[in-house]
C-alpha atoms as a PDB file:
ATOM      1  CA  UNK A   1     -51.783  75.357  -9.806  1.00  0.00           C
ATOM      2  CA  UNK A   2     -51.169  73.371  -6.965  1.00  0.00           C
ATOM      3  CA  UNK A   3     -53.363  70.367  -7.717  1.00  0.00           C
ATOM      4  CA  UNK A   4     -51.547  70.275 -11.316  1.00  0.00           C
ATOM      5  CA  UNK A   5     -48.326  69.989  -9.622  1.00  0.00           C
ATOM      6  CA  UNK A   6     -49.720  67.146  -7.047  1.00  0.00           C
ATOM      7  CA  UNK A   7     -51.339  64.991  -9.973  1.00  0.00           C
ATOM      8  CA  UNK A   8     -48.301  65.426 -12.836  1.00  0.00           C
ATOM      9  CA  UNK A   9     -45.919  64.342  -9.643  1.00  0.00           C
ATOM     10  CA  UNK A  10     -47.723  61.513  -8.544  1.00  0.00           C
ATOM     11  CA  UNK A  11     -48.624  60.169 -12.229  1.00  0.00           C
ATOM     12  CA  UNK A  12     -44.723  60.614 -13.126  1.00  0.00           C
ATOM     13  CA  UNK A  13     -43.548  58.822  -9.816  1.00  0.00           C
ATOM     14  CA  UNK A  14     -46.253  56.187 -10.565  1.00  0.00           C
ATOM     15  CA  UNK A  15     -44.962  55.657 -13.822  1.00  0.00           C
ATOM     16  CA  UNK A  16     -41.428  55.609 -12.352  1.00  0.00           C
ATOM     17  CA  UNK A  17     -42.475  52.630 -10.179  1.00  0.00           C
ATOM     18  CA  UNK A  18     -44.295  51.212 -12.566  1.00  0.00           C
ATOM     19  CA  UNK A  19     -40.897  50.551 -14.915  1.00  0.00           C
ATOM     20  CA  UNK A  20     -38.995  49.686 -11.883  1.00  0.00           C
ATOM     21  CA  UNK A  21     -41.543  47.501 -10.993  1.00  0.00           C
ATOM     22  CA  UNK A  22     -41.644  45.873 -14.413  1.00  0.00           C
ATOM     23  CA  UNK A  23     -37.891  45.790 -14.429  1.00  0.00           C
ATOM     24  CA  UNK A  24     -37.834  43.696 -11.074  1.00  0.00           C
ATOM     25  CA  UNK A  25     -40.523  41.379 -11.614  1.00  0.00           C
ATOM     26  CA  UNK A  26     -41.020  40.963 -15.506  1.00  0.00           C
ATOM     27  CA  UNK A  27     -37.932  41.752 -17.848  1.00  0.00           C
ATOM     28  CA  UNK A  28     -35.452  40.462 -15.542  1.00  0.00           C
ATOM     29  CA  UNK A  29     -37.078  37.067 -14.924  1.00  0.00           C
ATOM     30  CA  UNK A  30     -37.232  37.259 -18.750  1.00  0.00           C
ATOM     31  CA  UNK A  31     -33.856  37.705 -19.452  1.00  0.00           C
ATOM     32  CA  UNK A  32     -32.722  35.405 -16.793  1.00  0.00           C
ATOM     33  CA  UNK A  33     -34.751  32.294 -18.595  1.00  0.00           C
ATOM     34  CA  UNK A  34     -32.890  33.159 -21.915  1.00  0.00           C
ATOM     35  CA  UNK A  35     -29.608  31.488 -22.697  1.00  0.00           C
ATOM     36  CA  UNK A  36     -26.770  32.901 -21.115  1.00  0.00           C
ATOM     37  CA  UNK A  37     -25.738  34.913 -24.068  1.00  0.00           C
ATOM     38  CA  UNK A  38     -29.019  36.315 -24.906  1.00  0.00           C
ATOM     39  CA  UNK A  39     -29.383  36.976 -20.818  1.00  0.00           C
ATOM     40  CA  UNK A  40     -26.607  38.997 -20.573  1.00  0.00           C
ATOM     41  CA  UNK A  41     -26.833  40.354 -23.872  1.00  0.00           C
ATOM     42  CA  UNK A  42     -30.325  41.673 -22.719  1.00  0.00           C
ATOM     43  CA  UNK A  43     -29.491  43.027 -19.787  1.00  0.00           C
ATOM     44  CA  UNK A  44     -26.808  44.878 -21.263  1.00  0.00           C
ATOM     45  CA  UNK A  45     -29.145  46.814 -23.813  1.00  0.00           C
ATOM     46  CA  UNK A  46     -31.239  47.616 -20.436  1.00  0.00           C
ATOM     47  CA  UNK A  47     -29.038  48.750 -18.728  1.00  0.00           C
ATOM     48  CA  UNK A  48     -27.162  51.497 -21.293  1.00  0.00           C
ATOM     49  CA  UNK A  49     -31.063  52.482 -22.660  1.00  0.00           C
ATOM     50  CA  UNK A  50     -32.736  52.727 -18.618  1.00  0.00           C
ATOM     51  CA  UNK A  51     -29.007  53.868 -17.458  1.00  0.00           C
ATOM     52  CA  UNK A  52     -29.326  56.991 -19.720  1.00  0.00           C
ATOM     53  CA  UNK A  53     -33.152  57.672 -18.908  1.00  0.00           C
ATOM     54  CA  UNK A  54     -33.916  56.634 -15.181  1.00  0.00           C
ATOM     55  CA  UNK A  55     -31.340  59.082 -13.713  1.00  0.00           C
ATOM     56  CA  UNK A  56     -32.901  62.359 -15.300  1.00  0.00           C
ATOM     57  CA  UNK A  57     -36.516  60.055 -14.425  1.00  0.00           C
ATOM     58  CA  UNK A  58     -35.592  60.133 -10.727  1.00  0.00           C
ATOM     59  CA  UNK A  59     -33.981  63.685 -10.088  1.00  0.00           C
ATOM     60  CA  UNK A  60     -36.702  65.094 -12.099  1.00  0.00           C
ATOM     61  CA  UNK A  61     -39.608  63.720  -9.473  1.00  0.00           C
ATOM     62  CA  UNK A  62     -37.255  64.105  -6.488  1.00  0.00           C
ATOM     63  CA  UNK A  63     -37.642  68.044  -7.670  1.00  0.00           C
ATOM     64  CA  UNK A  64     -41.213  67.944  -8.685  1.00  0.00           C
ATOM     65  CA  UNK A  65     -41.476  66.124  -5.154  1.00  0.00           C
ATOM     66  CA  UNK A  66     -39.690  69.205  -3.326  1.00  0.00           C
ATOM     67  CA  UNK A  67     -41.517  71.624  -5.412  1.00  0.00           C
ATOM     68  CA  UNK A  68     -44.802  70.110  -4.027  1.00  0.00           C
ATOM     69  CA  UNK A  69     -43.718  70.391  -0.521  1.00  0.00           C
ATOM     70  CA  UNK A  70     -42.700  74.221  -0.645  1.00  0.00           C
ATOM     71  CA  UNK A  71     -45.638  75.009  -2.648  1.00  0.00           C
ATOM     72  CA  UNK A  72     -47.961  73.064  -0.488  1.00  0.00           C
ATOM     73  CA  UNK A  73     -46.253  73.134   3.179  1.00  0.00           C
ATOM     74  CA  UNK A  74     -49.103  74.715   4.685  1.00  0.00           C
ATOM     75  CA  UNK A  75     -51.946  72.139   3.325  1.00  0.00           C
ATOM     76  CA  UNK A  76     -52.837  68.750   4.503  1.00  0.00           C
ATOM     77  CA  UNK A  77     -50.245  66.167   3.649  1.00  0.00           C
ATOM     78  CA  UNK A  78     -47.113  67.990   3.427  1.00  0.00           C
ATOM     79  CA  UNK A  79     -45.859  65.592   5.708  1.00  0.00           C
ATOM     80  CA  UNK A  80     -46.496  62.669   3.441  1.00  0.00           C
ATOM     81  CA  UNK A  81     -44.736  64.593   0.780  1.00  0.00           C
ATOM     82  CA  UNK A  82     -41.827  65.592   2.872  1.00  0.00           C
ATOM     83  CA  UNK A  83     -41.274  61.687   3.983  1.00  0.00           C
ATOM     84  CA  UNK A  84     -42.027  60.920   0.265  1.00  0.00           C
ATOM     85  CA  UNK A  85     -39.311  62.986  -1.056  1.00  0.00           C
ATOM     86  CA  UNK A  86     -36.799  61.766   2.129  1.00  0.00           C
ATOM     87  CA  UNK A  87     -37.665  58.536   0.365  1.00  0.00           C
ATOM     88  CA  UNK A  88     -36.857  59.168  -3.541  1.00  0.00           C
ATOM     89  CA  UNK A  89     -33.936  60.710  -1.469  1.00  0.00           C
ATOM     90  CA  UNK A  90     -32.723  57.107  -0.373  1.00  0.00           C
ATOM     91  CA  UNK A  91     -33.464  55.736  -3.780  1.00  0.00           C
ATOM     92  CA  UNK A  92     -30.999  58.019  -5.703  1.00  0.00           C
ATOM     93  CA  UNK A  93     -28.027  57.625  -3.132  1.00  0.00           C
ATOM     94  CA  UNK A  94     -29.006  53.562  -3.003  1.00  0.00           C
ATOM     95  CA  UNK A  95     -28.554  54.154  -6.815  1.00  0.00           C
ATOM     96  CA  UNK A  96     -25.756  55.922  -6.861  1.00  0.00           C
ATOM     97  CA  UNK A  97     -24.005  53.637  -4.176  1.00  0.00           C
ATOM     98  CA  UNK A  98     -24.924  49.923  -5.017  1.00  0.00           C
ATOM     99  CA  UNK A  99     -26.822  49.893  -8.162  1.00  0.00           C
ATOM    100  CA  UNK A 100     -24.913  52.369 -10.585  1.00  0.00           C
ATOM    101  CA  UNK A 101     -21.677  50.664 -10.103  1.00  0.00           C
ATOM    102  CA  UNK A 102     -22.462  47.585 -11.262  1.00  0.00           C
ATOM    103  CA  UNK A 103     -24.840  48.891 -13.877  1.00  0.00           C
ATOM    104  CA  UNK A 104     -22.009  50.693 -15.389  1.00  0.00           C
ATOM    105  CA  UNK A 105     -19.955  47.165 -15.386  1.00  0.00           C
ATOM    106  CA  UNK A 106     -22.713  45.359 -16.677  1.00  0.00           C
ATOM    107  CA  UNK A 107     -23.958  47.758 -19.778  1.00  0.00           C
ATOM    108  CA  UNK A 108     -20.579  47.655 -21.583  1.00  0.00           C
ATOM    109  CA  UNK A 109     -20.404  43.018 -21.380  1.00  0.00           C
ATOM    110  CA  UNK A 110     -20.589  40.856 -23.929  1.00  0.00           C
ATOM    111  CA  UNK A 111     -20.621  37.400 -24.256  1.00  0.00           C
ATOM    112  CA  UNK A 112     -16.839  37.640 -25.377  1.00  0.00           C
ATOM    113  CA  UNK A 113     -15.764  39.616 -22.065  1.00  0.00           C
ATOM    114  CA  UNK A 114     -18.046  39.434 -19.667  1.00  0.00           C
ATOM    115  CA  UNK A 115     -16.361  38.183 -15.834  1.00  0.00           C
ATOM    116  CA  UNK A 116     -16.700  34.714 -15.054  1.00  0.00           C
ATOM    117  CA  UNK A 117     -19.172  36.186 -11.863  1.00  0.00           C
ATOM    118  CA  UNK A 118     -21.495  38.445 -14.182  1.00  0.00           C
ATOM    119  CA  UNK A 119     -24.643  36.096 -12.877  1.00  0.00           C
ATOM    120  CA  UNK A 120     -23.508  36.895  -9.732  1.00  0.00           C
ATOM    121  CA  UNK A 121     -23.125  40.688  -9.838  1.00  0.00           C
ATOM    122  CA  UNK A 122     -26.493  40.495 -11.896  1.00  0.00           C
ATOM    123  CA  UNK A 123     -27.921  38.750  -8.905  1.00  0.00           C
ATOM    124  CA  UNK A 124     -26.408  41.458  -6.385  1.00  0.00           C
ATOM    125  CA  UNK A 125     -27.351  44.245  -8.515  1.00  0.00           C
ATOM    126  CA  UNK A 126     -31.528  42.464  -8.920  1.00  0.00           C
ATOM    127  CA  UNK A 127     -31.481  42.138  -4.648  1.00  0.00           C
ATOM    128  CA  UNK A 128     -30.501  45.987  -4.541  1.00  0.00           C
ATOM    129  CA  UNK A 129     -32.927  46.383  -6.893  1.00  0.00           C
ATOM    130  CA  UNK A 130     -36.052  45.063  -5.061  1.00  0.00           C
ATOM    131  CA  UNK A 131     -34.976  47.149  -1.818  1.00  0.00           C
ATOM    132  CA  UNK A 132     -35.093  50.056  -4.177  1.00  0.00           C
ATOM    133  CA  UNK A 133     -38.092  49.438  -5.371  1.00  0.00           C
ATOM    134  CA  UNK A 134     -39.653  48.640  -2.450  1.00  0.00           C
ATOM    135  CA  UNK A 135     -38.898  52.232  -1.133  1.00  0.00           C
ATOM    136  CA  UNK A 136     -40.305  54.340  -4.391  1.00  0.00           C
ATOM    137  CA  UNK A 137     -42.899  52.294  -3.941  1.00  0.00           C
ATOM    138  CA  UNK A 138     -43.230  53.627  -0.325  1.00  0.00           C
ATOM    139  CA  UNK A 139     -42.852  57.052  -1.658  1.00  0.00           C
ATOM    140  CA  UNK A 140     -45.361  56.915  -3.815  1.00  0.00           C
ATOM    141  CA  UNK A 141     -47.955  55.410  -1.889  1.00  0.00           C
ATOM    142  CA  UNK A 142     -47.052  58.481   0.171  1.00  0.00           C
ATOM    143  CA  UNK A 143     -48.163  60.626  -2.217  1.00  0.00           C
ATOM    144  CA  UNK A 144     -51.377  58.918  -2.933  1.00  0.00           C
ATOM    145  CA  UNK A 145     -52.118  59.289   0.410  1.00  0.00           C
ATOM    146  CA  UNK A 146     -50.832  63.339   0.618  1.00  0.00           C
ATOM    147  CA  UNK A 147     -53.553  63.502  -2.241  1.00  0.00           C
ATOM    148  CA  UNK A 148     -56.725  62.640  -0.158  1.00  0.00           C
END
Protein backbone atom coordinates (compact mmCIF):
# COMPACT_ATOMS: atom_id res chain seq x y z
CA UNK A 1 0.00 0.00 0.00
CA UNK A 2 2.76 2.06 0.71
CA UNK A 3 4.56 2.01 -2.63
CA UNK A 4 1.00 3.01 -4.26
CA UNK A 5 0.91 5.96 -2.11
CA UNK A 6 4.79 6.91 -2.93
CA UNK A 7 4.28 6.51 -6.86
CA UNK A 8 0.48 8.25 -7.18
CA UNK A 9 2.28 11.22 -4.96
CA UNK A 10 5.22 11.64 -6.86
CA UNK A 11 3.44 11.21 -10.44
CA UNK A 12 0.73 13.91 -9.18
CA UNK A 13 3.49 16.37 -7.82
CA UNK A 14 5.37 15.69 -11.12
CA UNK A 15 2.52 16.58 -13.03
CA UNK A 16 2.00 19.60 -10.74
CA UNK A 17 5.47 20.85 -11.77
CA UNK A 18 5.14 19.93 -14.94
CA UNK A 19 2.05 22.68 -15.53
CA UNK A 20 3.85 25.12 -13.45
CA UNK A 21 6.70 24.53 -15.34
CA UNK A 22 4.87 24.95 -18.63
CA UNK A 23 3.13 27.96 -17.23
CA UNK A 24 6.59 29.72 -16.48
CA UNK A 25 8.48 28.90 -19.43
CA UNK A 26 5.93 28.22 -22.36
CA UNK A 27 2.34 29.86 -22.10
CA UNK A 28 3.51 32.91 -20.53
CA UNK A 29 6.26 33.74 -23.05
CA UNK A 30 3.33 32.97 -25.40
CA UNK A 31 1.01 35.27 -24.22
CA UNK A 32 3.53 37.91 -23.63
CA UNK A 33 4.49 37.91 -27.65
CA UNK A 34 0.71 38.41 -28.44
CA UNK A 35 -0.69 41.89 -28.76
CA UNK A 36 -1.44 43.51 -25.71
CA UNK A 37 -5.08 42.72 -25.82
CA UNK A 38 -4.80 39.17 -26.70
CA UNK A 39 -1.81 39.06 -23.82
CA UNK A 40 -3.82 40.08 -21.23
CA UNK A 41 -6.84 38.64 -22.49
CA UNK A 42 -4.91 35.25 -22.25
CA UNK A 43 -3.67 35.51 -19.17
CA UNK A 44 -6.88 36.32 -17.81
CA UNK A 45 -8.59 32.97 -19.05
CA UNK A 46 -5.39 31.30 -17.20
CA UNK A 47 -5.62 32.60 -14.50
CA UNK A 48 -9.68 32.09 -13.55
CA UNK A 49 -9.33 28.23 -15.29
CA UNK A 50 -5.58 27.33 -13.22
CA UNK A 51 -6.95 29.76 -10.26
CA UNK A 52 -9.92 27.33 -9.73
CA UNK A 53 -7.81 24.01 -10.26
CA UNK A 54 -4.14 24.54 -8.90
CA UNK A 55 -5.33 25.32 -5.33
CA UNK A 56 -7.26 21.92 -4.75
CA UNK A 57 -3.87 20.55 -7.16
CA UNK A 58 -1.52 21.75 -4.40
CA UNK A 59 -3.37 21.00 -0.99
CA UNK A 60 -4.26 17.73 -2.39
CA UNK A 61 -0.28 16.61 -2.79
CA UNK A 62 0.72 18.66 0.28
CA UNK A 63 -1.76 15.84 2.01
CA UNK A 64 -0.81 12.93 -0.10
CA UNK A 65 2.82 14.30 0.82
CA UNK A 66 2.00 14.13 4.73
CA UNK A 67 0.19 10.96 4.31
CA UNK A 68 3.46 9.45 2.89
CA UNK A 69 5.50 10.63 5.72
CA UNK A 70 3.22 9.13 8.60
CA UNK A 71 2.72 6.06 6.70
CA UNK A 72 6.33 5.68 5.86
CA UNK A 73 8.29 7.50 8.90
CA UNK A 74 10.07 4.52 9.79
CA UNK A 75 11.52 3.61 6.09
CA UNK A 76 14.34 5.09 4.22
CA UNK A 77 13.63 8.56 2.97
CA UNK A 78 11.17 9.92 5.28
CA UNK A 79 13.39 12.66 5.61
CA UNK A 80 13.27 13.58 1.98
CA UNK A 81 9.55 13.46 2.27
CA UNK A 82 9.34 15.46 5.40
CA UNK A 83 11.66 18.37 3.71
CA UNK A 84 9.53 17.72 0.55
CA UNK A 85 6.32 18.45 2.16
CA UNK A 86 8.11 21.61 4.34
CA UNK A 87 8.62 22.60 0.73
CA UNK A 88 4.98 22.32 -1.00
CA UNK A 89 4.50 24.00 2.49
CA UNK A 90 6.37 27.26 1.25
CA UNK A 91 4.73 27.02 -2.11
CA UNK A 92 1.09 27.34 -0.84
CA UNK A 93 1.83 30.28 1.69
CA UNK A 94 4.20 31.95 -1.33
CA UNK A 95 0.82 31.42 -3.16
CA UNK A 96 -1.32 32.58 -0.91
CA UNK A 97 0.92 35.70 -0.06
CA UNK A 98 2.37 37.07 -3.43
CA UNK A 99 0.88 35.15 -6.18
CA UNK A 100 -2.97 34.84 -5.31
CA UNK A 101 -3.36 38.49 -4.88
CA UNK A 102 -2.50 39.54 -7.98
CA UNK A 103 -3.96 36.52 -9.69
CA UNK A 104 -7.25 37.47 -8.33
CA UNK A 105 -6.64 41.20 -9.88
CA UNK A 106 -5.52 39.91 -12.99
CA UNK A 107 -8.37 37.07 -13.83
CA UNK A 108 -11.29 39.55 -13.72
CA UNK A 109 -9.15 42.48 -16.62
CA UNK A 110 -10.04 43.27 -19.75
CA UNK A 111 -8.73 45.26 -22.28
CA UNK A 112 -11.47 47.95 -21.34
CA UNK A 113 -10.33 48.08 -17.50
CA UNK A 114 -7.35 46.72 -17.00
CA UNK A 115 -4.66 49.33 -14.76
CA UNK A 116 -2.36 51.24 -16.71
CA UNK A 117 0.57 48.85 -14.68
CA UNK A 118 -1.11 45.34 -15.55
CA UNK A 119 2.41 44.44 -17.53
CA UNK A 120 3.92 45.29 -14.56
CA UNK A 121 1.97 43.32 -11.94
CA UNK A 122 2.07 40.49 -14.69
CA UNK A 123 5.79 40.81 -14.53
CA UNK A 124 5.80 40.75 -10.53
CA UNK A 125 3.37 38.04 -10.39
CA UNK A 126 5.82 35.74 -13.47
CA UNK A 127 9.20 36.57 -10.97
CA UNK A 128 7.11 35.07 -7.94
CA UNK A 129 6.28 32.58 -10.12
CA UNK A 130 9.73 31.15 -11.07
CA UNK A 131 10.76 31.21 -7.20
CA UNK A 132 7.73 29.06 -6.80
CA UNK A 133 8.50 26.89 -9.14
CA UNK A 134 11.82 26.54 -8.44
CA UNK A 135 10.86 25.18 -4.91
CA UNK A 136 8.10 22.36 -6.11
CA UNK A 137 10.58 21.59 -8.21
CA UNK A 138 12.89 21.03 -5.17
CA UNK A 139 10.17 19.11 -3.57
CA UNK A 140 9.77 16.90 -6.01
CA UNK A 141 13.13 16.02 -6.82
CA UNK A 142 12.90 15.19 -3.11
CA UNK A 143 10.65 12.70 -3.62
CA UNK A 144 12.37 11.07 -6.48
CA UNK A 145 15.10 10.73 -4.40
CA UNK A 146 12.85 9.36 -1.06
CA UNK A 147 11.88 6.72 -3.83
CA UNK A 148 15.34 5.01 -4.33
Amino acid sequence: MLNALEIVTTVLVGLMVGVEFAVAFVMNPIFSALPDDSNQSARSHGGRMLGAVMPVWYIGSLILVATWAIAGWDHDGAGLVVTSGALLILSVIMSILLLVPINNQGKTWTPENRPADWKQQMNRWDRYHYARVAVIIAAFTLLVTALV
